[in-house]
C-alpha atoms as a PDB file:
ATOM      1  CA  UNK A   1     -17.213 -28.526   1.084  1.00  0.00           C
ATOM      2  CA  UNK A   2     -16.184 -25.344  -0.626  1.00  0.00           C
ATOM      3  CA  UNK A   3     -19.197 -23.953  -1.868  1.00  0.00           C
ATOM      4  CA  UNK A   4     -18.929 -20.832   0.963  1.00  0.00           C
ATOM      5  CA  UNK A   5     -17.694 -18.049  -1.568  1.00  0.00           C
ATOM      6  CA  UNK A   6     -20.149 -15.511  -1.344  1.00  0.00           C
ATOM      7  CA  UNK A   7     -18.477 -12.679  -3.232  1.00  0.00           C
ATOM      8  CA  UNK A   8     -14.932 -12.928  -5.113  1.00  0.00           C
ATOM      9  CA  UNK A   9     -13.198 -10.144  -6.093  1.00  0.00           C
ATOM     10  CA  UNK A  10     -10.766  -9.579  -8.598  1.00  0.00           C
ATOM     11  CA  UNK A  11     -10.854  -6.343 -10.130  1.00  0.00           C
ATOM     12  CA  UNK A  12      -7.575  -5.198  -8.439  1.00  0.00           C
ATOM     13  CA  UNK A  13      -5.855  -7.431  -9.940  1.00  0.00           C
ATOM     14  CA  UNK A  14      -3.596  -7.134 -13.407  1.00  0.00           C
ATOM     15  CA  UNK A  15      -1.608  -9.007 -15.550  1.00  0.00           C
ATOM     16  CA  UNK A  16       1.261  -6.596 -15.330  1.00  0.00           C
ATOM     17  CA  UNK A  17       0.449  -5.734 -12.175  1.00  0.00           C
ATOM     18  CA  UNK A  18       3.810  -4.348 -10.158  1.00  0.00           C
ATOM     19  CA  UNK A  19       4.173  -4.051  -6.289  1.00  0.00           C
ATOM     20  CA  UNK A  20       3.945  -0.279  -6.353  1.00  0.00           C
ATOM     21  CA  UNK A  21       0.800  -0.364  -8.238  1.00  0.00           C
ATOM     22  CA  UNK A  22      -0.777  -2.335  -5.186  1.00  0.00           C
ATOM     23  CA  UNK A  23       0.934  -0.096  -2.627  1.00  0.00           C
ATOM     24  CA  UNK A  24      -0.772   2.896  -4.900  1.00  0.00           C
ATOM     25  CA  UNK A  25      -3.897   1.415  -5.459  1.00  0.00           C
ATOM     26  CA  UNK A  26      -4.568   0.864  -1.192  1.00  0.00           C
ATOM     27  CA  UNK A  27      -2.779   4.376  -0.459  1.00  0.00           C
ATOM     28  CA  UNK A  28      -5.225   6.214  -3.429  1.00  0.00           C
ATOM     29  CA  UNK A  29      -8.163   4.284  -2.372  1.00  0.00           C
ATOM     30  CA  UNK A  30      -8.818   3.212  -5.736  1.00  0.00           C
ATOM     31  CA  UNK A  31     -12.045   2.092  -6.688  1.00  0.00           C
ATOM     32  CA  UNK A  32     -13.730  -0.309  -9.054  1.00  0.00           C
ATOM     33  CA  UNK A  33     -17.160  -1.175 -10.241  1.00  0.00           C
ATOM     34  CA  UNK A  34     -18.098  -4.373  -9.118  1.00  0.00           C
ATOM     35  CA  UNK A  35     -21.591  -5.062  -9.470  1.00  0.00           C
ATOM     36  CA  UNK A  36     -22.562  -2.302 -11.606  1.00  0.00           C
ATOM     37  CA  UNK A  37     -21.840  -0.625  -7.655  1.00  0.00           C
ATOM     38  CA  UNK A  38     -18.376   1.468  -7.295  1.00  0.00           C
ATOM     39  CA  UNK A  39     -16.598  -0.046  -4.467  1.00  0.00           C
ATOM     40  CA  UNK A  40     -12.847   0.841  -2.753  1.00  0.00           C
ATOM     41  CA  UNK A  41      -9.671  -1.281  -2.058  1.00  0.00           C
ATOM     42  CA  UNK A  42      -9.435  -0.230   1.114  1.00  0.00           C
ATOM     43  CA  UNK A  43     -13.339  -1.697   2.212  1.00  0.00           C
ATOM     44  CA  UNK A  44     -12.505  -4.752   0.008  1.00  0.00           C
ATOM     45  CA  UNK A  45      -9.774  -5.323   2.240  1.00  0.00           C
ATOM     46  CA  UNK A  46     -11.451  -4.670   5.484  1.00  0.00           C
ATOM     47  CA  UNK A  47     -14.392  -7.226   4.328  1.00  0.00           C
ATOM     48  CA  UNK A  48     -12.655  -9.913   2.934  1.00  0.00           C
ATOM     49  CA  UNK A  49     -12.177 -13.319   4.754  1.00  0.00           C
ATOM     50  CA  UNK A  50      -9.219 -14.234   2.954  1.00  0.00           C
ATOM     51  CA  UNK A  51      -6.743 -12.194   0.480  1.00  0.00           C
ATOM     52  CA  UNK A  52      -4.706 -13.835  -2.130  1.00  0.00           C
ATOM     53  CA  UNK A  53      -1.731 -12.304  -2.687  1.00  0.00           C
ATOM     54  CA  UNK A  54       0.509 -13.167  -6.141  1.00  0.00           C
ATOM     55  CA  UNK A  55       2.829  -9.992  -6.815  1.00  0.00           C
ATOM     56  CA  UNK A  56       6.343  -9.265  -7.416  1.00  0.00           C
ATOM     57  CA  UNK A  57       7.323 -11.536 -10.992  1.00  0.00           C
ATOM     58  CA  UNK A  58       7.221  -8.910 -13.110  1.00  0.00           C
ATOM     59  CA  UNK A  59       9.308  -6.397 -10.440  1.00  0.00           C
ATOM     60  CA  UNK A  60      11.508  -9.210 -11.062  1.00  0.00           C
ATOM     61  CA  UNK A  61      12.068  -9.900 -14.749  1.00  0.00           C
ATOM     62  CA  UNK A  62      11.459  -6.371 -15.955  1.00  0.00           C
ATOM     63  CA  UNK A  63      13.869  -4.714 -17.870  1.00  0.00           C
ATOM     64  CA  UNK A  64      16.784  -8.127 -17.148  1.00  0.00           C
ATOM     65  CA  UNK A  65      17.932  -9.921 -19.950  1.00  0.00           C
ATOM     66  CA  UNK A  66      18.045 -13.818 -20.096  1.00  0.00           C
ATOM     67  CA  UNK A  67      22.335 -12.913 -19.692  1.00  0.00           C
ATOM     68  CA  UNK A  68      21.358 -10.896 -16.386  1.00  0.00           C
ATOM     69  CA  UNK A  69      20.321 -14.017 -14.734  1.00  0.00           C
ATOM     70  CA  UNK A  70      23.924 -15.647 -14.395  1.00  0.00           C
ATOM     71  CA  UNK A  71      25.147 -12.026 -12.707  1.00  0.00           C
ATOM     72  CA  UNK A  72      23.914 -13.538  -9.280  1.00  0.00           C
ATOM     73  CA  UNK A  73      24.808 -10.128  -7.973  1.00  0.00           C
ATOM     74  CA  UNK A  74      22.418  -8.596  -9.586  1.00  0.00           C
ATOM     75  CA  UNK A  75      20.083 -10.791  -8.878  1.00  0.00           C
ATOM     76  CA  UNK A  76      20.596 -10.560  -5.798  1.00  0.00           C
ATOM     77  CA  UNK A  77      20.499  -6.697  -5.462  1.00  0.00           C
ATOM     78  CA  UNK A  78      16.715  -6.621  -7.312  1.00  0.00           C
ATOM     79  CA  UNK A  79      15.554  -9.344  -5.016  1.00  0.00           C
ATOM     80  CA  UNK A  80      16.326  -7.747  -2.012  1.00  0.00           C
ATOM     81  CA  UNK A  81      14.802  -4.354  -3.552  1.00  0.00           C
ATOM     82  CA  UNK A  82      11.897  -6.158  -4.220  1.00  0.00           C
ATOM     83  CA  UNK A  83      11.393  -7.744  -0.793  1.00  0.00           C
ATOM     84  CA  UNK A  84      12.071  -4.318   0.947  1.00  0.00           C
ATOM     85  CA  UNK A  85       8.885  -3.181  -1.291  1.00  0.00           C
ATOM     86  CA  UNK A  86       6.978  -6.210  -0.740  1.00  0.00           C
ATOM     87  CA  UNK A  87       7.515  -5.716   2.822  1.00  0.00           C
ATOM     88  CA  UNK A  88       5.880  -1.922   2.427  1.00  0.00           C
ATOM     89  CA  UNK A  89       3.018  -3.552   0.467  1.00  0.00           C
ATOM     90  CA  UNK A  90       2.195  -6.102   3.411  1.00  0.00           C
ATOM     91  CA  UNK A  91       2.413  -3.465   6.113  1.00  0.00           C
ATOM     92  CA  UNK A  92       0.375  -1.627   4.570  1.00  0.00           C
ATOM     93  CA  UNK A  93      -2.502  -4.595   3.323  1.00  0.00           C
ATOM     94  CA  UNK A  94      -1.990  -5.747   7.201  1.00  0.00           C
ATOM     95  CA  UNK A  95      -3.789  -1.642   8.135  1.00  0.00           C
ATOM     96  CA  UNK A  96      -6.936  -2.441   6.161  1.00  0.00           C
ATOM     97  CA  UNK A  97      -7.338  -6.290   6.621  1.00  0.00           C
ATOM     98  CA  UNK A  98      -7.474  -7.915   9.282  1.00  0.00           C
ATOM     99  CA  UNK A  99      -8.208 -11.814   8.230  1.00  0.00           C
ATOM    100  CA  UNK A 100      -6.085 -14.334   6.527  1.00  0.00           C
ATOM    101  CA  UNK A 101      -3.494 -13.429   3.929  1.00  0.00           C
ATOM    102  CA  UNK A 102      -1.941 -16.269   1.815  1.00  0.00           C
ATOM    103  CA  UNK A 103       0.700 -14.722  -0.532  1.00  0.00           C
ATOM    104  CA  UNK A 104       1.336 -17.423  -3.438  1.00  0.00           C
ATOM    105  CA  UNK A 105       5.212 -18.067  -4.272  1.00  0.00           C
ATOM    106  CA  UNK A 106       6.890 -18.424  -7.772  1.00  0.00           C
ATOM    107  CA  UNK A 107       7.680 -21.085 -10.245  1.00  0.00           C
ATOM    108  CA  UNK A 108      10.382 -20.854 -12.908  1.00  0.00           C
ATOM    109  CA  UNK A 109       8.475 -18.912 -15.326  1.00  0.00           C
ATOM    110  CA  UNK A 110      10.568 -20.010 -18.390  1.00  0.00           C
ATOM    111  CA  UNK A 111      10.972 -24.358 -18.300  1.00  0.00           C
ATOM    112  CA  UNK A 112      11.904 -23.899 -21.872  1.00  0.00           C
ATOM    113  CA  UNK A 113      15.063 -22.020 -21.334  1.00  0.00           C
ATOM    114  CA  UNK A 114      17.286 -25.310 -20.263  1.00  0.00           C
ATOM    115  CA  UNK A 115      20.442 -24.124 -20.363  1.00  0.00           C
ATOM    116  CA  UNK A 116      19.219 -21.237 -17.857  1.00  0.00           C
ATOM    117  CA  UNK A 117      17.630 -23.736 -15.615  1.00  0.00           C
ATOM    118  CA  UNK A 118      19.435 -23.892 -12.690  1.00  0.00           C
ATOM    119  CA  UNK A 119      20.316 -20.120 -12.647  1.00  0.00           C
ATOM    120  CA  UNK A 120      16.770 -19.297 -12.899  1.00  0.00           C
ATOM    121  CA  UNK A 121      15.806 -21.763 -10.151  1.00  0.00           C
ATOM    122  CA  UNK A 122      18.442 -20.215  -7.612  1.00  0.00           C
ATOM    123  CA  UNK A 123      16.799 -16.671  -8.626  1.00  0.00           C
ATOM    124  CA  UNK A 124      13.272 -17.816  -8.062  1.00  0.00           C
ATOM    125  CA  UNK A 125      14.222 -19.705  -4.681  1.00  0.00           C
ATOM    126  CA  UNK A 126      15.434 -17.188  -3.315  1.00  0.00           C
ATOM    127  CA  UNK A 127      12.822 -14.372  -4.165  1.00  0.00           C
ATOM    128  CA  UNK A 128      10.722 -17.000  -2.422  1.00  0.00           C
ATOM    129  CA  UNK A 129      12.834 -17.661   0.947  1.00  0.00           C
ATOM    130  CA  UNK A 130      13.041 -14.029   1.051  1.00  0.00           C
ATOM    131  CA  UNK A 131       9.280 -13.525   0.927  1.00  0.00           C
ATOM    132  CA  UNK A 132       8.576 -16.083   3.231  1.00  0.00           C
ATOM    133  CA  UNK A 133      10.636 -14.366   5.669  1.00  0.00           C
ATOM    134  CA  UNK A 134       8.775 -11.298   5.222  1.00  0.00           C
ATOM    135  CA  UNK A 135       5.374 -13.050   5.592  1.00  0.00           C
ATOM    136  CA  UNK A 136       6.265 -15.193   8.490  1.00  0.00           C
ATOM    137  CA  UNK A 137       7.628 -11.937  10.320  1.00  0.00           C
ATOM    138  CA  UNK A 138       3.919 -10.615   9.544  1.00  0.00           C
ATOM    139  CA  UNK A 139       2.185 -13.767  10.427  1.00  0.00           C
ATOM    140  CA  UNK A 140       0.683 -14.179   6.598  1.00  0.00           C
ATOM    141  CA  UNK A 141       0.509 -17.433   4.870  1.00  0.00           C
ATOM    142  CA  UNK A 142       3.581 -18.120   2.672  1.00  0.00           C
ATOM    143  CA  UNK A 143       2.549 -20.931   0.300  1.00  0.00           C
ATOM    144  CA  UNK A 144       5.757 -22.407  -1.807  1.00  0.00           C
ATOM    145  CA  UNK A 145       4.294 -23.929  -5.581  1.00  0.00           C
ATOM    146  CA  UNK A 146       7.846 -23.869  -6.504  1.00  0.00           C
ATOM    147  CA  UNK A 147       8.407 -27.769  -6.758  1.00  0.00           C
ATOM    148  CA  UNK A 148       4.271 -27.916  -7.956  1.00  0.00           C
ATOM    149  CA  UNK A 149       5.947 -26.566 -11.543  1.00  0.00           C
ATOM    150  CA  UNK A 150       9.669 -28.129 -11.110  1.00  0.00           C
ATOM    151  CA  UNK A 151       9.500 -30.312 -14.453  1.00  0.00           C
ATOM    152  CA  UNK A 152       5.954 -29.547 -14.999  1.00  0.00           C
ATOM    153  CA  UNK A 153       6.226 -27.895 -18.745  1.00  0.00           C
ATOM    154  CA  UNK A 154       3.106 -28.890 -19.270  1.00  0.00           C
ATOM    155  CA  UNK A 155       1.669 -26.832 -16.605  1.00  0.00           C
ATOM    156  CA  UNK A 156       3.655 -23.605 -19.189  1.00  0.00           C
ATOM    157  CA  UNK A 157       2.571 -24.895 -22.402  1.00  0.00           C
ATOM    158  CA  UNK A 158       2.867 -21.524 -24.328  1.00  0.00           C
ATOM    159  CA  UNK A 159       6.660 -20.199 -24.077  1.00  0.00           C
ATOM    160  CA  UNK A 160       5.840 -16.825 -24.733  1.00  0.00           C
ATOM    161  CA  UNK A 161       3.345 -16.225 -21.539  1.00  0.00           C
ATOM    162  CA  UNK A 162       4.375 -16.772 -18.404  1.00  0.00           C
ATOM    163  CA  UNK A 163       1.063 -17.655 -16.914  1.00  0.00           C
ATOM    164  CA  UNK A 164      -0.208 -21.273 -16.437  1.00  0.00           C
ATOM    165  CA  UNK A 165      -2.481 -23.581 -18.414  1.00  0.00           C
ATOM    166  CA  UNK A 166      -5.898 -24.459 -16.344  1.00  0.00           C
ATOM    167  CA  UNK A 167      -3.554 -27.236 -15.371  1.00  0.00           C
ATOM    168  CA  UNK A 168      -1.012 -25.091 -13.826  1.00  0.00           C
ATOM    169  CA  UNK A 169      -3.933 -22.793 -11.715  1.00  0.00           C
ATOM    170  CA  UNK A 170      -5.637 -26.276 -10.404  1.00  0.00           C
ATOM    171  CA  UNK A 171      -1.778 -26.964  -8.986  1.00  0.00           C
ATOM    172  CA  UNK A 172      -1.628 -23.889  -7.089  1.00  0.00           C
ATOM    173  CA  UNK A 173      -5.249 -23.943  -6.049  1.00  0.00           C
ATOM    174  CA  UNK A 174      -4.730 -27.389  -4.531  1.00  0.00           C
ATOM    175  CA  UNK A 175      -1.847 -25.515  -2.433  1.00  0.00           C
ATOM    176  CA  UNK A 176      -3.390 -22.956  -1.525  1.00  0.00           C
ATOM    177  CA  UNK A 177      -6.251 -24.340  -0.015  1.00  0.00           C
ATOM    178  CA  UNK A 178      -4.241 -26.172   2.662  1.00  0.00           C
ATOM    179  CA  UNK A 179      -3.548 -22.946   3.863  1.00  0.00           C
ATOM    180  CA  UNK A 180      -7.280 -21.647   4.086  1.00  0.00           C
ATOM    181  CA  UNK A 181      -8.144 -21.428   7.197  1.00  0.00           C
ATOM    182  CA  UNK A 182     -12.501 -22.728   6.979  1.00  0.00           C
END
Protein backbone atom coordinates (compact mmCIF):
# COMPACT_ATOMS: atom_id res chain seq x y z
CA UNK A 1 0.00 0.00 0.00
CA UNK A 2 0.80 3.65 0.37
CA UNK A 3 1.26 4.14 3.85
CA UNK A 4 5.39 4.77 3.22
CA UNK A 5 5.29 8.71 3.62
CA UNK A 6 7.52 9.37 6.29
CA UNK A 7 7.86 13.14 6.07
CA UNK A 8 5.86 15.50 3.50
CA UNK A 9 6.82 18.73 2.88
CA UNK A 10 5.07 21.58 1.72
CA UNK A 11 6.18 24.71 3.05
CA UNK A 12 7.74 25.84 -0.30
CA UNK A 13 4.90 25.85 -1.78
CA UNK A 14 2.31 29.01 -2.48
CA UNK A 15 -0.78 29.76 -3.88
CA UNK A 16 0.63 32.47 -6.05
CA UNK A 17 3.60 30.90 -6.30
CA UNK A 18 5.54 32.04 -9.80
CA UNK A 19 8.48 30.11 -11.49
CA UNK A 20 11.03 32.70 -10.47
CA UNK A 21 10.04 32.49 -6.94
CA UNK A 22 11.11 28.67 -7.06
CA UNK A 23 14.25 29.43 -9.08
CA UNK A 24 14.88 32.18 -6.07
CA UNK A 25 13.89 30.21 -3.34
CA UNK A 26 16.68 27.04 -4.42
CA UNK A 27 19.35 29.79 -5.58
CA UNK A 28 18.80 31.84 -1.88
CA UNK A 29 18.64 28.69 -0.02
CA UNK A 30 15.58 29.65 1.59
CA UNK A 31 14.57 28.12 4.63
CA UNK A 32 11.46 27.15 6.52
CA UNK A 33 10.48 25.86 9.88
CA UNK A 34 9.23 22.58 9.65
CA UNK A 35 8.98 20.90 12.79
CA UNK A 36 9.46 23.70 15.04
CA UNK A 37 13.34 22.84 13.28
CA UNK A 38 14.56 25.49 10.45
CA UNK A 39 15.32 23.48 7.48
CA UNK A 40 16.65 24.61 3.64
CA UNK A 41 15.28 23.99 0.06
CA UNK A 42 18.25 22.96 -1.10
CA UNK A 43 18.56 19.71 1.72
CA UNK A 44 14.78 19.20 1.14
CA UNK A 45 15.63 18.59 -2.28
CA UNK A 46 18.64 16.46 -1.82
CA UNK A 47 16.46 14.16 0.73
CA UNK A 48 13.39 13.80 -0.89
CA UNK A 49 12.32 10.53 -2.72
CA UNK A 50 10.00 12.14 -4.92
CA UNK A 51 9.28 16.02 -5.82
CA UNK A 52 6.01 17.23 -7.05
CA UNK A 53 6.25 19.83 -9.21
CA UNK A 54 2.87 22.16 -10.15
CA UNK A 55 4.23 25.72 -11.33
CA UNK A 56 3.82 27.99 -14.14
CA UNK A 57 -0.43 28.90 -14.18
CA UNK A 58 -0.15 31.95 -12.76
CA UNK A 59 3.20 32.98 -15.10
CA UNK A 60 0.54 32.26 -17.46
CA UNK A 61 -2.66 34.17 -16.75
CA UNK A 62 -1.04 37.11 -15.01
CA UNK A 63 -1.62 40.37 -16.13
CA UNK A 64 -3.81 38.72 -19.76
CA UNK A 65 -7.21 39.58 -20.14
CA UNK A 66 -9.98 36.97 -21.01
CA UNK A 67 -9.66 39.10 -24.85
CA UNK A 68 -5.77 38.18 -24.76
CA UNK A 69 -6.57 34.60 -25.09
CA UNK A 70 -7.92 34.71 -28.82
CA UNK A 71 -4.41 36.74 -29.79
CA UNK A 72 -2.80 33.17 -30.25
CA UNK A 73 0.34 35.15 -30.83
CA UNK A 74 0.55 36.22 -27.75
CA UNK A 75 -0.12 33.32 -26.36
CA UNK A 76 2.18 31.88 -27.91
CA UNK A 77 5.07 34.35 -27.13
CA UNK A 78 4.30 33.97 -23.01
CA UNK A 79 4.25 30.24 -23.38
CA UNK A 80 7.40 29.90 -24.85
CA UNK A 81 8.81 32.57 -22.19
CA UNK A 82 7.49 30.53 -19.69
CA UNK A 83 8.94 27.20 -20.83
CA UNK A 84 12.44 28.85 -21.37
CA UNK A 85 12.03 29.68 -17.42
CA UNK A 86 10.62 26.47 -16.53
CA UNK A 87 13.45 24.93 -18.23
CA UNK A 88 15.97 27.17 -15.81
CA UNK A 89 13.84 26.02 -12.83
CA UNK A 90 14.33 22.17 -13.71
CA UNK A 91 18.04 22.52 -14.35
CA UNK A 92 18.46 23.90 -11.55
CA UNK A 93 15.93 21.39 -9.11
CA UNK A 94 17.86 18.51 -11.25
CA UNK A 95 21.57 20.11 -9.10
CA UNK A 96 20.03 19.44 -5.69
CA UNK A 97 17.80 16.31 -6.31
CA UNK A 98 18.62 13.55 -7.51
CA UNK A 99 15.31 11.14 -7.27
CA UNK A 100 12.08 11.23 -9.10
CA UNK A 101 10.48 14.44 -10.29
CA UNK A 102 6.81 14.32 -11.52
CA UNK A 103 5.82 17.85 -12.72
CA UNK A 104 1.80 17.92 -12.79
CA UNK A 105 0.24 19.52 -16.12
CA UNK A 106 -2.75 22.00 -16.43
CA UNK A 107 -6.45 21.91 -16.79
CA UNK A 108 -8.57 24.73 -18.20
CA UNK A 109 -8.73 26.74 -15.18
CA UNK A 110 -11.96 28.62 -16.17
CA UNK A 111 -14.92 25.68 -17.48
CA UNK A 112 -17.30 28.48 -16.91
CA UNK A 113 -16.06 30.75 -19.58
CA UNK A 114 -17.83 28.71 -22.68
CA UNK A 115 -17.52 30.87 -25.25
CA UNK A 116 -13.58 30.93 -24.46
CA UNK A 117 -13.46 27.22 -24.37
CA UNK A 118 -11.70 26.11 -27.12
CA UNK A 119 -9.22 29.09 -27.14
CA UNK A 120 -8.36 28.38 -23.66
CA UNK A 121 -7.94 24.65 -24.32
CA UNK A 122 -5.41 25.30 -27.32
CA UNK A 123 -3.51 27.72 -24.71
CA UNK A 124 -3.40 25.17 -21.97
CA UNK A 125 -2.39 22.24 -24.47
CA UNK A 126 0.15 23.69 -25.55
CA UNK A 127 1.81 25.11 -22.28
CA UNK A 128 1.56 21.40 -21.57
CA UNK A 129 3.24 19.80 -24.87
CA UNK A 130 5.77 22.37 -24.33
CA UNK A 131 6.53 21.28 -20.77
CA UNK A 132 6.54 17.85 -21.52
CA UNK A 133 9.18 18.45 -23.92
CA UNK A 134 11.20 20.11 -21.43
CA UNK A 135 10.73 17.30 -18.86
CA UNK A 136 11.24 14.45 -21.18
CA UNK A 137 14.59 16.21 -22.41
CA UNK A 138 15.43 16.09 -18.49
CA UNK A 139 14.16 12.67 -17.91
CA UNK A 140 11.32 14.02 -15.22
CA UNK A 141 7.89 12.69 -15.11
CA UNK A 142 5.42 14.74 -17.22
CA UNK A 143 1.94 13.75 -16.00
CA UNK A 144 -1.01 15.24 -18.44
CA UNK A 145 -4.57 15.81 -16.04
CA UNK A 146 -5.67 17.82 -18.91
CA UNK A 147 -8.59 15.46 -20.14
CA UNK A 148 -8.99 14.40 -15.98
CA UNK A 149 -10.88 18.13 -15.89
CA UNK A 150 -12.13 18.28 -19.75
CA UNK A 151 -16.00 18.65 -18.82
CA UNK A 152 -15.40 18.08 -15.25
CA UNK A 153 -17.00 21.55 -13.77
CA UNK A 154 -17.64 19.90 -10.96
CA UNK A 155 -14.12 19.20 -10.21
CA UNK A 156 -14.05 23.78 -10.37
CA UNK A 157 -17.10 24.33 -8.48
CA UNK A 158 -16.23 27.95 -7.33
CA UNK A 159 -15.66 30.26 -10.57
CA UNK A 160 -13.72 32.68 -8.88
CA UNK A 161 -10.68 30.21 -7.67
CA UNK A 162 -8.93 28.40 -9.88
CA UNK A 163 -8.01 25.57 -7.62
CA UNK A 164 -9.96 22.24 -7.40
CA UNK A 165 -12.65 20.87 -5.10
CA UNK A 166 -11.30 17.66 -2.96
CA UNK A 167 -12.81 16.09 -6.02
CA UNK A 168 -10.58 17.71 -8.44
CA UNK A 169 -7.10 16.90 -6.09
CA UNK A 170 -8.30 13.00 -5.77
CA UNK A 171 -8.27 13.24 -9.93
CA UNK A 172 -4.83 14.34 -10.12
CA UNK A 173 -3.63 12.23 -7.23
CA UNK A 174 -4.95 9.13 -8.99
CA UNK A 175 -2.56 10.37 -11.98
CA UNK A 176 0.05 11.01 -10.38
CA UNK A 177 0.58 8.00 -8.64
CA UNK A 178 0.99 5.95 -11.83
CA UNK A 179 3.95 7.78 -12.22
CA UNK A 180 5.50 7.06 -8.65
CA UNK A 181 8.01 5.03 -8.97
CA UNK A 182 7.55 2.50 -5.22
Amino acid sequence: GFNKLNTYVNGYSKDKNKINNIIDDIENNRNISYNDKKINIRNILREANLVTLSVGIIDLLDGISIEDIKNKGLINQRVDEITLNFEKLIIELKKYSKNQIIVIGFYNPFPYLVDYKEDIDIMIKYLNKKYEEICKMNNVDFVDIFYSFDGRVDYLPNPLSINPNTFGYNAIFENVIKYIDI
